[in-house]
C-alpha atoms as a PDB file:
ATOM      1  CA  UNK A   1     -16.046  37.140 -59.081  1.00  0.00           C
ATOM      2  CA  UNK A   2     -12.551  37.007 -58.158  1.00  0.00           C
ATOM      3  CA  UNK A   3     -10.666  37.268 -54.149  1.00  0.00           C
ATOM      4  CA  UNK A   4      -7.566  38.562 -54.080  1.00  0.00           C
ATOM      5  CA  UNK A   5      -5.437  36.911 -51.817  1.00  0.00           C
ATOM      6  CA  UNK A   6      -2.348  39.551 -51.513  1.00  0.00           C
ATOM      7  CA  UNK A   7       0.549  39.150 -53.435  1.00  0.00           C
ATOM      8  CA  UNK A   8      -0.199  38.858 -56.866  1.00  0.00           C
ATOM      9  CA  UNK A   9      -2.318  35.667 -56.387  1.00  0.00           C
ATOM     10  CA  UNK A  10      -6.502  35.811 -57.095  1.00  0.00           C
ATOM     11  CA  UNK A  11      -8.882  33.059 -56.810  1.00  0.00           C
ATOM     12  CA  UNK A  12     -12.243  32.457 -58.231  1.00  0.00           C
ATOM     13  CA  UNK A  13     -15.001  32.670 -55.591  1.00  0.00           C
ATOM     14  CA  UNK A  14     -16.646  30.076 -56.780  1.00  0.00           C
ATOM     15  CA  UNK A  15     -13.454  27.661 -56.216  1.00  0.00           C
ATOM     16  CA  UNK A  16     -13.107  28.512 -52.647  1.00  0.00           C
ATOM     17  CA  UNK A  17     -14.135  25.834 -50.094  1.00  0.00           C
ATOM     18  CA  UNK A  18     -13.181  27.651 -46.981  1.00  0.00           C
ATOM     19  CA  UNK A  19     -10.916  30.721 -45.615  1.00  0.00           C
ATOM     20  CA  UNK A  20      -9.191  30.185 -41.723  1.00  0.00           C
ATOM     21  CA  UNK A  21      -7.290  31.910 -39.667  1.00  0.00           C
ATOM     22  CA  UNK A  22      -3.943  30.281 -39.038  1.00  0.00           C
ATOM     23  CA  UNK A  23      -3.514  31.737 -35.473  1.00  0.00           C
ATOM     24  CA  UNK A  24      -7.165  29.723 -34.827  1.00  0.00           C
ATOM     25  CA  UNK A  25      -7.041  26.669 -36.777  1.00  0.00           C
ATOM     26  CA  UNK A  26      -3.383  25.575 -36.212  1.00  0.00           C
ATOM     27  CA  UNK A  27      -4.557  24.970 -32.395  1.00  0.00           C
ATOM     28  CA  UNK A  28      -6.145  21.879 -33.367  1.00  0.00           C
ATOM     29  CA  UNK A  29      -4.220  18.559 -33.966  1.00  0.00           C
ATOM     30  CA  UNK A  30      -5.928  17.636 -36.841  1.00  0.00           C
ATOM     31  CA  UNK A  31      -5.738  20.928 -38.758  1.00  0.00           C
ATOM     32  CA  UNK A  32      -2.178  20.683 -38.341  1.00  0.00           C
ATOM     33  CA  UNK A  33      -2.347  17.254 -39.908  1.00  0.00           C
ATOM     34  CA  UNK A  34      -4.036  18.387 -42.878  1.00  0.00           C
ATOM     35  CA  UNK A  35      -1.364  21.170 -43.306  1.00  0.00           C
ATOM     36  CA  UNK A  36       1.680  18.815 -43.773  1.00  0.00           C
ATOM     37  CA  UNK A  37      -0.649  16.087 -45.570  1.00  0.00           C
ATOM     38  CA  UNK A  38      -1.163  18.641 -47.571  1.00  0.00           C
ATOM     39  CA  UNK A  39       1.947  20.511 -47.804  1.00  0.00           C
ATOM     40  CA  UNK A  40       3.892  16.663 -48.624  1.00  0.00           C
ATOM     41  CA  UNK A  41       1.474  16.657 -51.604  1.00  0.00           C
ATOM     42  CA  UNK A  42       2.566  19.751 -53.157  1.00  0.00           C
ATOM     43  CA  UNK A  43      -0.684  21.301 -52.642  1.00  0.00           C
ATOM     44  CA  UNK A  44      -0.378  24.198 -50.394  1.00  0.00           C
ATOM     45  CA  UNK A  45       0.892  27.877 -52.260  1.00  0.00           C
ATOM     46  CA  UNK A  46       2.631  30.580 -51.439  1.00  0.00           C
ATOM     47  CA  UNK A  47      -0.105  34.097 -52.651  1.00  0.00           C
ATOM     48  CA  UNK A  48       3.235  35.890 -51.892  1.00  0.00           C
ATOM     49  CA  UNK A  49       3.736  38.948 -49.469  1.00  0.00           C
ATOM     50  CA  UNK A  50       4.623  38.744 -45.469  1.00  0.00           C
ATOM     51  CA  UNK A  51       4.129  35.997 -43.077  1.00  0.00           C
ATOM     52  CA  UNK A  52       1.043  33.928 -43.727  1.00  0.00           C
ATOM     53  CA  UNK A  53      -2.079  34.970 -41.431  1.00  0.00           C
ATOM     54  CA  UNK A  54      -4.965  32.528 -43.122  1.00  0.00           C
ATOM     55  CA  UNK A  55      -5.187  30.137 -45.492  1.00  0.00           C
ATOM     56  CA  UNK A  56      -8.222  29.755 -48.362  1.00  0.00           C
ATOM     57  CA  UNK A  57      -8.730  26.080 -49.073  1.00  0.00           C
ATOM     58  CA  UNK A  58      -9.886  25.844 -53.012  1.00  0.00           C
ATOM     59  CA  UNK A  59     -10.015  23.737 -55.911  1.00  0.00           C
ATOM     60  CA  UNK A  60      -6.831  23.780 -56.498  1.00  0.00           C
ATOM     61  CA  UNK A  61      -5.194  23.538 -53.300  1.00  0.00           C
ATOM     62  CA  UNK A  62      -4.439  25.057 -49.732  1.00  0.00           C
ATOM     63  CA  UNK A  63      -3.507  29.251 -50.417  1.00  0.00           C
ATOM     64  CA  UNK A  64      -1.377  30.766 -47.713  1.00  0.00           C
ATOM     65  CA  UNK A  65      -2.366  34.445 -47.396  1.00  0.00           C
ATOM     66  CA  UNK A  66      -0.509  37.457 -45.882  1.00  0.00           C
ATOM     67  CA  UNK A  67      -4.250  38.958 -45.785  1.00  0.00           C
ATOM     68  CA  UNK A  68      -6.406  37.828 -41.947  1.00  0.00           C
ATOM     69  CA  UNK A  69      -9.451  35.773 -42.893  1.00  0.00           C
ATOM     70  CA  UNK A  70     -11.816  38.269 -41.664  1.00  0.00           C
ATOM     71  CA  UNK A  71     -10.617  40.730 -44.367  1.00  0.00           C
ATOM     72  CA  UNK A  72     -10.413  38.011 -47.013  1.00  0.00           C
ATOM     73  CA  UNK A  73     -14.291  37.223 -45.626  1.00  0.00           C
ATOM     74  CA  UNK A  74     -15.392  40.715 -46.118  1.00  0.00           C
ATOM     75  CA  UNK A  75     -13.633  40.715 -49.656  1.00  0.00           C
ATOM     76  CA  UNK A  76     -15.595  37.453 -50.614  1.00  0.00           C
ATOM     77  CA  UNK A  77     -19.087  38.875 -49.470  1.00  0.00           C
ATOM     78  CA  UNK A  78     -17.928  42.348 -51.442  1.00  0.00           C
ATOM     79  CA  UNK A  79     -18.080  44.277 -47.956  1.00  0.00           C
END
């Protein structure tokens, strides 16, 4: 099964680690951390669209979304 991020960017579900909301997540010190450690790498994406409003971590990397987690949730469960 497949999530689609927005844009024109899906992921396999079985990839996914985690989805979070950026409003949430970015409160805490060391999520913010783990955003530009990651971003330095080269391992956070762009799924395309508007401003970013979650982000899935996968496989392959940190996903910015234009989709809110709780919609990308729903769309993992298939609700």
């Amino acid at each position: 099964m497949y999530l689609y991020l927005g844009g024109d960017k899906a992921l396999r579900t079985s990839e996914i680690l985690g989805i979070f909301d950026l409003d949430t997540v970015t409160v805490q010190a060391h999520s913010r951390v783990f955003l530009a450690q990651a971003q330095k790498k080269g391992q956070v994406h762009d799924a395309g669209g508007d401003l970013p409003k979650a982000f899935v971590l996968a496989d392959s990397g940190v996903w910015l979304a234009p989709v809110n987690a709780a919609t990308l949730q729903k769309r993992a469960l298939g609700g």
